[in-house]
PDB file of N, CA and C in Angstrom:
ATOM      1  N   UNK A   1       0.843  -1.181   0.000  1.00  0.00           N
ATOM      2  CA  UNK A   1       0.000   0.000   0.000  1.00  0.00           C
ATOM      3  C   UNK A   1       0.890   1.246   0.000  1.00  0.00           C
ATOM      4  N   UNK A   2       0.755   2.397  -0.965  1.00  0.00           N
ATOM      5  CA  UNK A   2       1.189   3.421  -0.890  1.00  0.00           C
ATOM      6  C   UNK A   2       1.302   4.080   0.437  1.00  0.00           C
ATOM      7  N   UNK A   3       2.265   5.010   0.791  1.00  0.00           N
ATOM      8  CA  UNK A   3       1.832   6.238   1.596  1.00  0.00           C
ATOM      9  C   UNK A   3       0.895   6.797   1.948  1.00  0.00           C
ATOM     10  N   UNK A   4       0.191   7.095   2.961  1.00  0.00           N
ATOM     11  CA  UNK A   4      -0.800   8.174   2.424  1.00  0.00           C
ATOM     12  C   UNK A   4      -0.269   9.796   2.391  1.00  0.00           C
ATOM     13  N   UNK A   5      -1.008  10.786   1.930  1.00  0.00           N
ATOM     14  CA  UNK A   5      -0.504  12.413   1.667  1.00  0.00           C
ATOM     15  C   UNK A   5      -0.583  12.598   3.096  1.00  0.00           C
ATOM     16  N   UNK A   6      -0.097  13.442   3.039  1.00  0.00           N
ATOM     17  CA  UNK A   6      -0.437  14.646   4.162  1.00  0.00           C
ATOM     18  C   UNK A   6      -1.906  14.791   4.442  1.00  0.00           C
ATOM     19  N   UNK A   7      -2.380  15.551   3.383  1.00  0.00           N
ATOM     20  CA  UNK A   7      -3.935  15.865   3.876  1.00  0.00           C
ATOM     21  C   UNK A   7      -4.438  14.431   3.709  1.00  0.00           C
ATOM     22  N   UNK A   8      -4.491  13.238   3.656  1.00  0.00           N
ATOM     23  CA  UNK A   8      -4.856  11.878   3.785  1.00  0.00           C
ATOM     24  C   UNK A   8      -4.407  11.790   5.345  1.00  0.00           C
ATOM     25  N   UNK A   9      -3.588  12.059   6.077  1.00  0.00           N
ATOM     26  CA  UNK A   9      -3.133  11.724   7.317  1.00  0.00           C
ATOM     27  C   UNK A   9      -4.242  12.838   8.098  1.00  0.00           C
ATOM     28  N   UNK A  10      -4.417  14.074   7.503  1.00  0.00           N
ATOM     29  CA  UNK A  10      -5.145  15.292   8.301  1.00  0.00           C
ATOM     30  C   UNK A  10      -6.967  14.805   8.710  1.00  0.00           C
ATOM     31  N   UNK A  11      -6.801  14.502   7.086  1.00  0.00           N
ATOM     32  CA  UNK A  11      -8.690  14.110   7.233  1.00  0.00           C
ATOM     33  C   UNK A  11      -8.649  12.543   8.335  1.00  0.00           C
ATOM     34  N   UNK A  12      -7.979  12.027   8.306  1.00  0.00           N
ATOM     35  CA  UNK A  12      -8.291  10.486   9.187  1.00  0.00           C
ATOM     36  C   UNK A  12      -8.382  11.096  10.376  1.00  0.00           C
ATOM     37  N   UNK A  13      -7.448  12.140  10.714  1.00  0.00           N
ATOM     38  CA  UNK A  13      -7.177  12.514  11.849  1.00  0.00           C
ATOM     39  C   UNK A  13      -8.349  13.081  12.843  1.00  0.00           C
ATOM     40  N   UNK A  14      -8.638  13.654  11.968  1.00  0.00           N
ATOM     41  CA  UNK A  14      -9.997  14.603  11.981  1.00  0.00           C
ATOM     42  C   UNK A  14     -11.088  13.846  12.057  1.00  0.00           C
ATOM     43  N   UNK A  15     -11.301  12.811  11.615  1.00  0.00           N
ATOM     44  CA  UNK A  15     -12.434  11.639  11.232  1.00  0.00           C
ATOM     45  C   UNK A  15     -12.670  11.176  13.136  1.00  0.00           C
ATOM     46  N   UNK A  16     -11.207  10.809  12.668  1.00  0.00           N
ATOM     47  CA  UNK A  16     -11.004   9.505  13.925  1.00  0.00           C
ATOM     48  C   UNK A  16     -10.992  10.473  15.214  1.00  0.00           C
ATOM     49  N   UNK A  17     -11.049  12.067  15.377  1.00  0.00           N
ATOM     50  CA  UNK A  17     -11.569  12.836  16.749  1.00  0.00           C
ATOM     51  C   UNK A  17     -12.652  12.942  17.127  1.00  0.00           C
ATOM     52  N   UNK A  18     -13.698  12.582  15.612  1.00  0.00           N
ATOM     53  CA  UNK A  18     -14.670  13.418  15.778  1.00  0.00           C
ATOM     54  C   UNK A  18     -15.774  11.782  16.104  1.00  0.00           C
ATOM     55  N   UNK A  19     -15.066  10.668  15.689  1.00  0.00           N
ATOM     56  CA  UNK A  19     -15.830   9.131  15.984  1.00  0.00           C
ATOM     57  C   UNK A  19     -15.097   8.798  17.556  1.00  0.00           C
ATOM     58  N   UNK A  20     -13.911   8.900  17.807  1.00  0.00           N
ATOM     59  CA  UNK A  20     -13.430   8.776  19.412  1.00  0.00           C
ATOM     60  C   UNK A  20     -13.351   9.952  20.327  1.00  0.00           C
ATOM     61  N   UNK A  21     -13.113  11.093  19.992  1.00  0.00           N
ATOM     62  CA  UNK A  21     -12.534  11.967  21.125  1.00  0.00           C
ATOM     63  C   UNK A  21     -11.423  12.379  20.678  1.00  0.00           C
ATOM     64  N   UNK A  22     -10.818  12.321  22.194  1.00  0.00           N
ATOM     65  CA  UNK A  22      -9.478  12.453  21.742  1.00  0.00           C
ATOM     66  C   UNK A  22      -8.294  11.877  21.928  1.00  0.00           C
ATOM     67  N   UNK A  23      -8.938  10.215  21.956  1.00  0.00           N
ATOM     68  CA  UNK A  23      -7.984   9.240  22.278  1.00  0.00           C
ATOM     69  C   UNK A  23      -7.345   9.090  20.840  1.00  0.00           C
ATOM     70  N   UNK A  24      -5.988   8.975  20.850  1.00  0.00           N
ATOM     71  CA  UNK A  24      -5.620   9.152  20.013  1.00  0.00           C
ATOM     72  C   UNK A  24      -5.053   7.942  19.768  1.00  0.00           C
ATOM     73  N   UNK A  25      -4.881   6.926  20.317  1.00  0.00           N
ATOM     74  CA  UNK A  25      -4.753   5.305  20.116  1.00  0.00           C
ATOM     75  C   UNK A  25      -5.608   4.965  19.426  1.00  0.00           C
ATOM     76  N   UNK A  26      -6.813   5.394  18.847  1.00  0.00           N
ATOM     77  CA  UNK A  26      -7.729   4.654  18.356  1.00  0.00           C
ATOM     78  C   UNK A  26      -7.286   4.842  16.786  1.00  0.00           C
ATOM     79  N   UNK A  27      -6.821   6.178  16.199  1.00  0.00           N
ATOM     80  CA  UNK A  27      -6.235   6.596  14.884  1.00  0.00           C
ATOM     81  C   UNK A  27      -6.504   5.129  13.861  1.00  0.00           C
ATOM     82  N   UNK A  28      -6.905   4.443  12.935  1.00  0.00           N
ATOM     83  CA  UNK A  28      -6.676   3.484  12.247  1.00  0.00           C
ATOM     84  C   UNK A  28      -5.229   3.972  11.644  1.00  0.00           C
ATOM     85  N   UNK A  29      -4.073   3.170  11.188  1.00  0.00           N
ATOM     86  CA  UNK A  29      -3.068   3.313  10.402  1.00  0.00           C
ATOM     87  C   UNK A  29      -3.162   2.946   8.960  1.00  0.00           C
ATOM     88  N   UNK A  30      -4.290   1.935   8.683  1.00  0.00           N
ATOM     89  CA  UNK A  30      -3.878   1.747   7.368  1.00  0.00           C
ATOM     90  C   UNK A  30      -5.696   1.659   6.492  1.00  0.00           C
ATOM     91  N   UNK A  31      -6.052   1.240   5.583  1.00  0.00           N
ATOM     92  CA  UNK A  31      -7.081   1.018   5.387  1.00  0.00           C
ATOM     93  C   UNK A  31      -7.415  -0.229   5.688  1.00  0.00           C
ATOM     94  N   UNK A  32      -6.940  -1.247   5.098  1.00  0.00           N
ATOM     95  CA  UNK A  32      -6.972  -2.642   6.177  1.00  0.00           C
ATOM     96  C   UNK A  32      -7.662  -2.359   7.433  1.00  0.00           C
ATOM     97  N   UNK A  33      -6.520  -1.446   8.519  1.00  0.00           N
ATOM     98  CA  UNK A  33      -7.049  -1.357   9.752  1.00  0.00           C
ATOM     99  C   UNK A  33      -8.592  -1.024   9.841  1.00  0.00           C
ATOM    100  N   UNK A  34      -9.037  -0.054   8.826  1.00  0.00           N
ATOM    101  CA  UNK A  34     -10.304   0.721   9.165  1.00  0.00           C
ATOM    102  C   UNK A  34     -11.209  -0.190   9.168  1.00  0.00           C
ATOM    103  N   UNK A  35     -11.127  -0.336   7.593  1.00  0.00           N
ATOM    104  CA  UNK A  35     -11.924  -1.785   7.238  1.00  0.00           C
ATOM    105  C   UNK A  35     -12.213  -2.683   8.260  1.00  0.00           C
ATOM    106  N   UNK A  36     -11.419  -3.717   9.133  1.00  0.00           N
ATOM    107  CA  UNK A  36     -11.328  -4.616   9.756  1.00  0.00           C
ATOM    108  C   UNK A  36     -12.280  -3.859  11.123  1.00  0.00           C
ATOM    109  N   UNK A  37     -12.032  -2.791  11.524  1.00  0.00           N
ATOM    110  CA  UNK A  37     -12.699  -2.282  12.893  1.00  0.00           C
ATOM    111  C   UNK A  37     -13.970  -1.591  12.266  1.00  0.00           C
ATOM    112  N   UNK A  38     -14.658  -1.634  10.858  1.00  0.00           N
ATOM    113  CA  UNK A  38     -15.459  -1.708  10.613  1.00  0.00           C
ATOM    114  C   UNK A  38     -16.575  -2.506  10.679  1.00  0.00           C
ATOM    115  N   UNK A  39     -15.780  -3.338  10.349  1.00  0.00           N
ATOM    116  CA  UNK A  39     -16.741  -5.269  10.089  1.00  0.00           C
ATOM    117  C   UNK A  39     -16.700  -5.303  11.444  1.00  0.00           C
ATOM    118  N   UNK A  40     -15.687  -5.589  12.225  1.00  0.00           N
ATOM    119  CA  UNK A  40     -15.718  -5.896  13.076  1.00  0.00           C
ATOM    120  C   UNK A  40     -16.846  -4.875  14.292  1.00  0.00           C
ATOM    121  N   UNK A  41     -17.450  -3.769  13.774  1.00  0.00           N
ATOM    122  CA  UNK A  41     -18.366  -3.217  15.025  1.00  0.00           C
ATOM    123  C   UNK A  41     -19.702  -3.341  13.775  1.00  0.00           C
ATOM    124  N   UNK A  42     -19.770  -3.686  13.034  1.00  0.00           N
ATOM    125  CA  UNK A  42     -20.391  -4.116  12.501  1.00  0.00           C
ATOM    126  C   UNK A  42     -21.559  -5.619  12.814  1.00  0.00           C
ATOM    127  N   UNK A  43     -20.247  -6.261  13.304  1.00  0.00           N
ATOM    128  CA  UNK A  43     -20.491  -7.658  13.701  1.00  0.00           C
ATOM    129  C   UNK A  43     -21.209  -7.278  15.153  1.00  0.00           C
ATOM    130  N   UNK A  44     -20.482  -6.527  15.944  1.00  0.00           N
ATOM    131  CA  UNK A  44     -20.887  -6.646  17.164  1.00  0.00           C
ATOM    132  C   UNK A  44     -22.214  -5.747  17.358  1.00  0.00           C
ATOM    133  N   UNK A  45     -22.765  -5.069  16.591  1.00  0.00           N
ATOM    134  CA  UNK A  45     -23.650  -4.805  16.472  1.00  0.00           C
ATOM    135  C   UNK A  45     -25.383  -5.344  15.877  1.00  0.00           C
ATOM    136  N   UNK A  46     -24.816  -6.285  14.982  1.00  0.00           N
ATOM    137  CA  UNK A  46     -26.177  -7.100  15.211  1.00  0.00           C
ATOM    138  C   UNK A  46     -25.954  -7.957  15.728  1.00  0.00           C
ATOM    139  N   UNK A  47     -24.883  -8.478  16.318  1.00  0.00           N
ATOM    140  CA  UNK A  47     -24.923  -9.529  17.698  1.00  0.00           C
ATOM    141  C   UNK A  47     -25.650  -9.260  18.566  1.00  0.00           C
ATOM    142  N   UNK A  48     -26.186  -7.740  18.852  1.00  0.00           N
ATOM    143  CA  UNK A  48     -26.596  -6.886  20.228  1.00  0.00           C
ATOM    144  C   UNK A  48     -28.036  -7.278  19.850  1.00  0.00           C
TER     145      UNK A  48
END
């Protein structure tokens, strides 16, 4: 997987404050990552 830009690092950044706070451990790193903690609350949501 490429790099991402700068403003690719800004908007996640921004994404991922405005879905957590301001834990900043939560950041996804890659798209993989997002993806995967997608499905994955995905899942746990019609489990509920």
């Amino acid at each position: 997987m490429e790099k991402p830009t700068q403003q690719q690092l800004e908007e996640l950044k921004r994404l991922s404050r405005e879905a957590r706070g301001n834990d900043w451990s939560e950041i996804v790193q890659s798209k993989e990552e997002a993806e995967n903690r997608i499905r994955d609350l995905k899942e746990k949501a019609r489990m509920e």
